[in-house]
C-alpha atoms as a PDB file:
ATOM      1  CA  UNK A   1     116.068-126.428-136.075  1.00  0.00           C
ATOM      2  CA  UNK A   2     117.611-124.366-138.549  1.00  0.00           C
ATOM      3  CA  UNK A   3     119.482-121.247-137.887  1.00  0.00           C
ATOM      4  CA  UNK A   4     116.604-119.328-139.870  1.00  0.00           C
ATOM      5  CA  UNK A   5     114.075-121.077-138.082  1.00  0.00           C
ATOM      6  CA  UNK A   6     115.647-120.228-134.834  1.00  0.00           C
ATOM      7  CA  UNK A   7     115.454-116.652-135.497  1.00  0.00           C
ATOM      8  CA  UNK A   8     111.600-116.769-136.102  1.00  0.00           C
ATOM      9  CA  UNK A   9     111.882-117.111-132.255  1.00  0.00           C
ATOM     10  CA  UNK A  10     114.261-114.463-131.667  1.00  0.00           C
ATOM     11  CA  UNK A  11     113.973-110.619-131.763  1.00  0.00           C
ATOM     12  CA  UNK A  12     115.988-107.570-130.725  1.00  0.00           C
ATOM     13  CA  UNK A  13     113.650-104.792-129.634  1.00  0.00           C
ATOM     14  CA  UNK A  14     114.810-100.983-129.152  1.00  0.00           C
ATOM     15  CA  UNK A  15     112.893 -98.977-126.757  1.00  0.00           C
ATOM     16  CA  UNK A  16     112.999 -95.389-125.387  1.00  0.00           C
ATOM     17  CA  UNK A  17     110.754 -93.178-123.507  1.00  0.00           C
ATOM     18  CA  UNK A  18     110.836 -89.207-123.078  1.00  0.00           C
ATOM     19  CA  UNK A  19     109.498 -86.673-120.642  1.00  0.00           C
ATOM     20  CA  UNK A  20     109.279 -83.296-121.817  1.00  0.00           C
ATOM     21  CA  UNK A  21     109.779 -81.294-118.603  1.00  0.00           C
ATOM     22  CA  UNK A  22     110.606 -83.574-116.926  1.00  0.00           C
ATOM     23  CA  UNK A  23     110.484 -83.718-113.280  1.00  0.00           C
ATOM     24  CA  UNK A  24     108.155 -80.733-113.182  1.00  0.00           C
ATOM     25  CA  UNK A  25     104.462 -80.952-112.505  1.00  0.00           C
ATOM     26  CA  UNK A  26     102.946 -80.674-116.158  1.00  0.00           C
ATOM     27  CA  UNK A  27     105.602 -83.114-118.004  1.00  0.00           C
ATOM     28  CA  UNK A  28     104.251 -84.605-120.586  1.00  0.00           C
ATOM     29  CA  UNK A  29     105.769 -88.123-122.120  1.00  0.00           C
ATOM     30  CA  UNK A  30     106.328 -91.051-124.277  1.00  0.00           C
ATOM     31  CA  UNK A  31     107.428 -94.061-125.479  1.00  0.00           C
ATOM     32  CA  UNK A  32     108.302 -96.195-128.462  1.00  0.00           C
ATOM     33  CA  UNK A  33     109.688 -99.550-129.275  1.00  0.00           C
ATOM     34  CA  UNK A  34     111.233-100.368-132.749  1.00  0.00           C
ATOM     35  CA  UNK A  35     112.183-103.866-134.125  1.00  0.00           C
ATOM     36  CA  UNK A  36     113.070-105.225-137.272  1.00  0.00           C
ATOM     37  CA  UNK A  37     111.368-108.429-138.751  1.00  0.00           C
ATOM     38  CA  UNK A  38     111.889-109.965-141.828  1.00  0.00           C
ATOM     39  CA  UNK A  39     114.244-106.986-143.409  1.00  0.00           C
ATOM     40  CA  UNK A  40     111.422-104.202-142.284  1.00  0.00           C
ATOM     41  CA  UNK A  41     111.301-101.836-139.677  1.00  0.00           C
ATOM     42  CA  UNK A  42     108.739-101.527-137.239  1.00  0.00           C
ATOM     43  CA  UNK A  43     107.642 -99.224-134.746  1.00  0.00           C
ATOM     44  CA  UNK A  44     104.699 -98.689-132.160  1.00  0.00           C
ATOM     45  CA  UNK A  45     104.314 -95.121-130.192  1.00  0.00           C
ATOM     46  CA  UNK A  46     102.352 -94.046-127.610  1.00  0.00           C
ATOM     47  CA  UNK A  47     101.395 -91.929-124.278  1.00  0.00           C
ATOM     48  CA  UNK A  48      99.850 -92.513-120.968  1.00  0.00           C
ATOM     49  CA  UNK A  49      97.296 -89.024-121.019  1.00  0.00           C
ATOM     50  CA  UNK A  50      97.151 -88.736-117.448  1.00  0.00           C
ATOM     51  CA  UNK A  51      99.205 -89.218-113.732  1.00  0.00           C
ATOM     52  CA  UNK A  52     102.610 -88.059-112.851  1.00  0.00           C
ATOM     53  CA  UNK A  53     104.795 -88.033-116.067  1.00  0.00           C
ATOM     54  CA  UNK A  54     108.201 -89.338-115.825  1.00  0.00           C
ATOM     55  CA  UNK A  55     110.786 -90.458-118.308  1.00  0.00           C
ATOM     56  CA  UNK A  56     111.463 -93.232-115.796  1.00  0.00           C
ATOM     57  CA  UNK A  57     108.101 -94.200-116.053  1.00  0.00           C
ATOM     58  CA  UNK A  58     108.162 -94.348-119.875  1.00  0.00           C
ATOM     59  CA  UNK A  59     111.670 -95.817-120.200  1.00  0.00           C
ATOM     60  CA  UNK A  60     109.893 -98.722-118.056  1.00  0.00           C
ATOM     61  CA  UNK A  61     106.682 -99.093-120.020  1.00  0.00           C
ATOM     62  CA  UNK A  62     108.413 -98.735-123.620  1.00  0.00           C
ATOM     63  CA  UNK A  63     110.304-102.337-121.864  1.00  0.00           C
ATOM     64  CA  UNK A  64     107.157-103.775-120.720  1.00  0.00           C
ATOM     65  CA  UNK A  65     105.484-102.805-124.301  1.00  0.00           C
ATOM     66  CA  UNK A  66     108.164-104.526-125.997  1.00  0.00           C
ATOM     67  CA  UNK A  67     107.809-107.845-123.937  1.00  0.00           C
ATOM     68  CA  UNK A  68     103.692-108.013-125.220  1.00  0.00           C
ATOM     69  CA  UNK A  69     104.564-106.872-128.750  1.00  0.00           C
ATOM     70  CA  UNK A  70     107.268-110.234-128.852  1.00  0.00           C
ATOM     71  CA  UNK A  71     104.579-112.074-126.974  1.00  0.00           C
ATOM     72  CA  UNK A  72     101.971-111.361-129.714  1.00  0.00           C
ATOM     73  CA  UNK A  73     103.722-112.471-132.262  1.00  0.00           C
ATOM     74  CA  UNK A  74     105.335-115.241-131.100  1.00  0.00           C
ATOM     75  CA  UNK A  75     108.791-114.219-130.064  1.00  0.00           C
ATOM     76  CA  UNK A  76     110.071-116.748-127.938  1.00  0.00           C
ATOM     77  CA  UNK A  77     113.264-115.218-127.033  1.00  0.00           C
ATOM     78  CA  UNK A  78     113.450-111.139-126.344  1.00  0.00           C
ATOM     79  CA  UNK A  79     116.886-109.001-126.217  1.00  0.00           C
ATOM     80  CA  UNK A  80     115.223-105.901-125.263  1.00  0.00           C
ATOM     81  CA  UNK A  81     117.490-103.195-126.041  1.00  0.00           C
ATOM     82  CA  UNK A  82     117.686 -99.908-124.278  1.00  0.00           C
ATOM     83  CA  UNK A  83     119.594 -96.565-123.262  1.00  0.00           C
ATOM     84  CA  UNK A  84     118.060 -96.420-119.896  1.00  0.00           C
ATOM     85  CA  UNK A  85     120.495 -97.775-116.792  1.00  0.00           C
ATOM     86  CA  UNK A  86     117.791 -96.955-114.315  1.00  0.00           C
ATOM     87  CA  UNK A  87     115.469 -99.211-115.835  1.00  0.00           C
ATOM     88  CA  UNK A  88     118.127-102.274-116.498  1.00  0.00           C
ATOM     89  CA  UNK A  89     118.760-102.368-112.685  1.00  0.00           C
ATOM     90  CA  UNK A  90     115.184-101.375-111.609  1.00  0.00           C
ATOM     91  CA  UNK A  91     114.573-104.761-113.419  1.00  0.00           C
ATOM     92  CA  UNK A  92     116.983-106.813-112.505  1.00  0.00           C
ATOM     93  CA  UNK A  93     119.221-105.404-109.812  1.00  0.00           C
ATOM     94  CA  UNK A  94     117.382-103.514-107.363  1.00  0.00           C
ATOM     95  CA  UNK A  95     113.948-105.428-107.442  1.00  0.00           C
ATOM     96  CA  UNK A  96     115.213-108.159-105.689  1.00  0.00           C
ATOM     97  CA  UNK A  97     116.267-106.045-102.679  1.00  0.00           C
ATOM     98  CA  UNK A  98     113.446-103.673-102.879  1.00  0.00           C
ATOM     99  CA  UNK A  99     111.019-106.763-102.480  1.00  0.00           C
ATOM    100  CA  UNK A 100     112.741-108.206 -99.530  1.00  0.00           C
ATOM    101  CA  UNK A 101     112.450-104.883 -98.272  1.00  0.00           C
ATOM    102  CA  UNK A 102     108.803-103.951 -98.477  1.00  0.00           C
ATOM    103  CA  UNK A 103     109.496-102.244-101.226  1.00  0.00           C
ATOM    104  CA  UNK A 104     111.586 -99.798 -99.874  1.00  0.00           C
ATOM    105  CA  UNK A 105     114.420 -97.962-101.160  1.00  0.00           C
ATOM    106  CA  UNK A 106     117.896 -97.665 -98.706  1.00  0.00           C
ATOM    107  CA  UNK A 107     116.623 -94.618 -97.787  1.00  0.00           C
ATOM    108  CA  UNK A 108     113.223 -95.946 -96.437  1.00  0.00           C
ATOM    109  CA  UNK A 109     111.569 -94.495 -99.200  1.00  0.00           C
ATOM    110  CA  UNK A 110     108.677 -95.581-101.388  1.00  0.00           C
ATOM    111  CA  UNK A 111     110.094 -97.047-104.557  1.00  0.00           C
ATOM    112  CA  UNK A 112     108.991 -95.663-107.794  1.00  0.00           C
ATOM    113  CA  UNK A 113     107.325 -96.954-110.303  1.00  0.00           C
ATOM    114  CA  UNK A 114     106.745-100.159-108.396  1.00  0.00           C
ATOM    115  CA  UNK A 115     103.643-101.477-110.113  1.00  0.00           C
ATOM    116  CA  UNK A 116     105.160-101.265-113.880  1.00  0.00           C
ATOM    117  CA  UNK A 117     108.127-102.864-112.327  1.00  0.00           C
ATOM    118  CA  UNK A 118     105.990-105.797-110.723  1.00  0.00           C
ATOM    119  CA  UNK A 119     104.282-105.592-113.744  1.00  0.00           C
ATOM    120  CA  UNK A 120     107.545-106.236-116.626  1.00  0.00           C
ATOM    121  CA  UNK A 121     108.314-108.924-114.076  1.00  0.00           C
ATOM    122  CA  UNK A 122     105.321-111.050-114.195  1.00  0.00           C
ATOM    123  CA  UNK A 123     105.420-110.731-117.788  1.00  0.00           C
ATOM    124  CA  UNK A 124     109.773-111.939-117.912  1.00  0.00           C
ATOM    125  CA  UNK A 125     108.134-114.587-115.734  1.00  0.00           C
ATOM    126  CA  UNK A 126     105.870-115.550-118.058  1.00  0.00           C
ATOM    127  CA  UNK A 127     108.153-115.886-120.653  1.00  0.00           C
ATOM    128  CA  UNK A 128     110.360-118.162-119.108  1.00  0.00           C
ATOM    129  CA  UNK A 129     107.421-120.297-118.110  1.00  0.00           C
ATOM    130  CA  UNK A 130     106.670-120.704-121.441  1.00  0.00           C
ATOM    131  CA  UNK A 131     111.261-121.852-121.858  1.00  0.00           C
ATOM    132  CA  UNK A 132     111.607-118.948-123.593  1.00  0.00           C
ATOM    133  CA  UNK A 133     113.691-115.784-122.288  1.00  0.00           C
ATOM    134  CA  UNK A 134     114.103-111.853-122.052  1.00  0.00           C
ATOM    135  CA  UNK A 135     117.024-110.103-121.824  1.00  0.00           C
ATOM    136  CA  UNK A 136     117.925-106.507-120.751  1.00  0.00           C
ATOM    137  CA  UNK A 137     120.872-104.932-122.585  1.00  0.00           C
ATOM    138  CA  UNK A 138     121.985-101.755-122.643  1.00  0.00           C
ATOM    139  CA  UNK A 139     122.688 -99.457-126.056  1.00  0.00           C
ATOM    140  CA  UNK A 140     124.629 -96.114-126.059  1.00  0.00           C
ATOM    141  CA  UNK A 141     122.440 -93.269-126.320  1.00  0.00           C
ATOM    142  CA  UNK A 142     122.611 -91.373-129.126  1.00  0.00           C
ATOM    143  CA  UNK A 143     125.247 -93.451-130.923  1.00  0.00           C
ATOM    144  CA  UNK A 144     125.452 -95.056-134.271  1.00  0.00           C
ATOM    145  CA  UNK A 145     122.622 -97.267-133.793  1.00  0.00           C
ATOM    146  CA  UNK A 146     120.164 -96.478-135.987  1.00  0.00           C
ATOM    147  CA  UNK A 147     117.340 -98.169-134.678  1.00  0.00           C
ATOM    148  CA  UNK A 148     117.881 -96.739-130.898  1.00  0.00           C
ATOM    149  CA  UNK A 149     118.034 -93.628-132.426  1.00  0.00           C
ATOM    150  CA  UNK A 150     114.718 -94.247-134.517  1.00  0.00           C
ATOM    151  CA  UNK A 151     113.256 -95.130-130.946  1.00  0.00           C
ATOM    152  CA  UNK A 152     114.630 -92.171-129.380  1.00  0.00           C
ATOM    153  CA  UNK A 153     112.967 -90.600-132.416  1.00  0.00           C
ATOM    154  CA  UNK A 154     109.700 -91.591-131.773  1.00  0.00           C
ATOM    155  CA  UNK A 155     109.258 -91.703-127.980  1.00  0.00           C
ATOM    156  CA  UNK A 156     109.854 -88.159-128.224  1.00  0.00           C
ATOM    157  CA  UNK A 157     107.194 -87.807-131.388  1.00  0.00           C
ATOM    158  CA  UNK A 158     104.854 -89.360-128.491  1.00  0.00           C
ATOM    159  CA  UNK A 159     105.614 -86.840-125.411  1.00  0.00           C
ATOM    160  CA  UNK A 160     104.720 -84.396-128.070  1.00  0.00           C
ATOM    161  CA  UNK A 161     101.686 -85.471-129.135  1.00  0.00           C
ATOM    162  CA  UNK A 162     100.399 -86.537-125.612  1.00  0.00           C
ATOM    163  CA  UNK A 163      97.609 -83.858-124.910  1.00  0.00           C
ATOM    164  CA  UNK A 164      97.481 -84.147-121.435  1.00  0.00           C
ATOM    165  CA  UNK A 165      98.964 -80.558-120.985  1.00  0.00           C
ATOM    166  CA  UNK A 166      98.988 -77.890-123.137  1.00  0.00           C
ATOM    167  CA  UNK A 167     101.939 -76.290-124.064  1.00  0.00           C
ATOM    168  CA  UNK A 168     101.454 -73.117-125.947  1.00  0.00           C
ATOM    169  CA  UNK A 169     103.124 -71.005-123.040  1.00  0.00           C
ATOM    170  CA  UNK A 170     106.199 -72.606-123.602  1.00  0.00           C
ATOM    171  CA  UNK A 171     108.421 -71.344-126.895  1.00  0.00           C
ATOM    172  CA  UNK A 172     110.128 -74.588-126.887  1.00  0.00           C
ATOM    173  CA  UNK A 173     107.509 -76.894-126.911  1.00  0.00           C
ATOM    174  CA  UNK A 174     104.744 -75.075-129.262  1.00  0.00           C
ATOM    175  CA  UNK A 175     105.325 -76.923-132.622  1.00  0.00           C
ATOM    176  CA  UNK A 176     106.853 -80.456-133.059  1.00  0.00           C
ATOM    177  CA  UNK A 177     110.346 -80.264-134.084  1.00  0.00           C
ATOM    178  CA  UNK A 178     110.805 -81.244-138.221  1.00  0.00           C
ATOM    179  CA  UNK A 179     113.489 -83.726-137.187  1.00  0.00           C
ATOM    180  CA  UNK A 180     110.858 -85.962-135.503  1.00  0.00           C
ATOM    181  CA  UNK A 181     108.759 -85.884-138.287  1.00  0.00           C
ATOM    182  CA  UNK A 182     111.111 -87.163-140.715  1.00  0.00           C
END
């Protein structure tokens, strides 16, 4: 197989999520995942418009959207790239002890997101049932990297356009900032 041919069945996906608020009762988020194919860039956006809004939550599903968008069209091999260190060792560190626990944390607490993190699992399963793979790196925040920062970018876009809450009380939050529109 050629080299060009073998990177048909390869991709690098950046993904991001947001939380405005976060960590108070009417956050509001987002995610995004960006990839380039074939010399263009690509990116797909979007909110969950209701339940507790976390940027956890979102850094998780942007992952889990990447893995179907890679799966649908025919990525056989995934390098998911992203910022978020919670998320890397939700994924591939912690689960494994949080399962043998009964999906407790060390301090006997609930875990978290458990369901979206059951949920990327079965799908990295599936992947490498089919003898391909998916790979969790992690990408400097706010670096050089243009197309983390294009996911950054638009996960935020997405927090602001979810309508779950509305936030004309707050100053901050009124319009869209011009720099996410760009």
């Amino acid at each position: 197989m050629s080299q060009q041919q073998q990177s048909n069945f390869s991709m690098d996906l950046y993904t991001d999520g947001a939380a405005l608020r976060n960590g108070q009762w009417d956050a509001k988020g987002g995610w995004a995942v960006v990839y380039e194919r074939n010399g263009q860039i690509f990116f797909l956006k979007d909110y969950i418009d209701s339940g507790k809004q976390t940027n956890n939550l979102y850094e998780l599903t942007a992952i889990l959207e990447a893995i179907r968008i890679a799966c649908r069209i025919g990525i056989r091999n995934i390098t998911i790239k992203t910022d978020s260190m919670y998320s890397i060792n939700a994924i591939t560190k912690w689960y494994w002890h949080w399962r043998k626990n009964g999906w407790r944390t060390c301090a006997r607490k609930s875990v978290k997101n458990r369901n979206i993190i059951e949920e990327i699992r079965k799908s990295m399963g599936a992947v490498h049932y089919e003898g391909g793979t998916v790979k969790i790196e992690y990408v400097k925040a706010h670096a050089q990297n243009y197309l983390n920062n294009l996911a950054d970018k638009k996960a935020k876009l997405a927090a602001y356009e979810n309508p779950i809450y509305d936030y004309q009380k707050y100053r901050k939050y009124r319009k869209i900032p011009n720099n996410l529109l760009e």
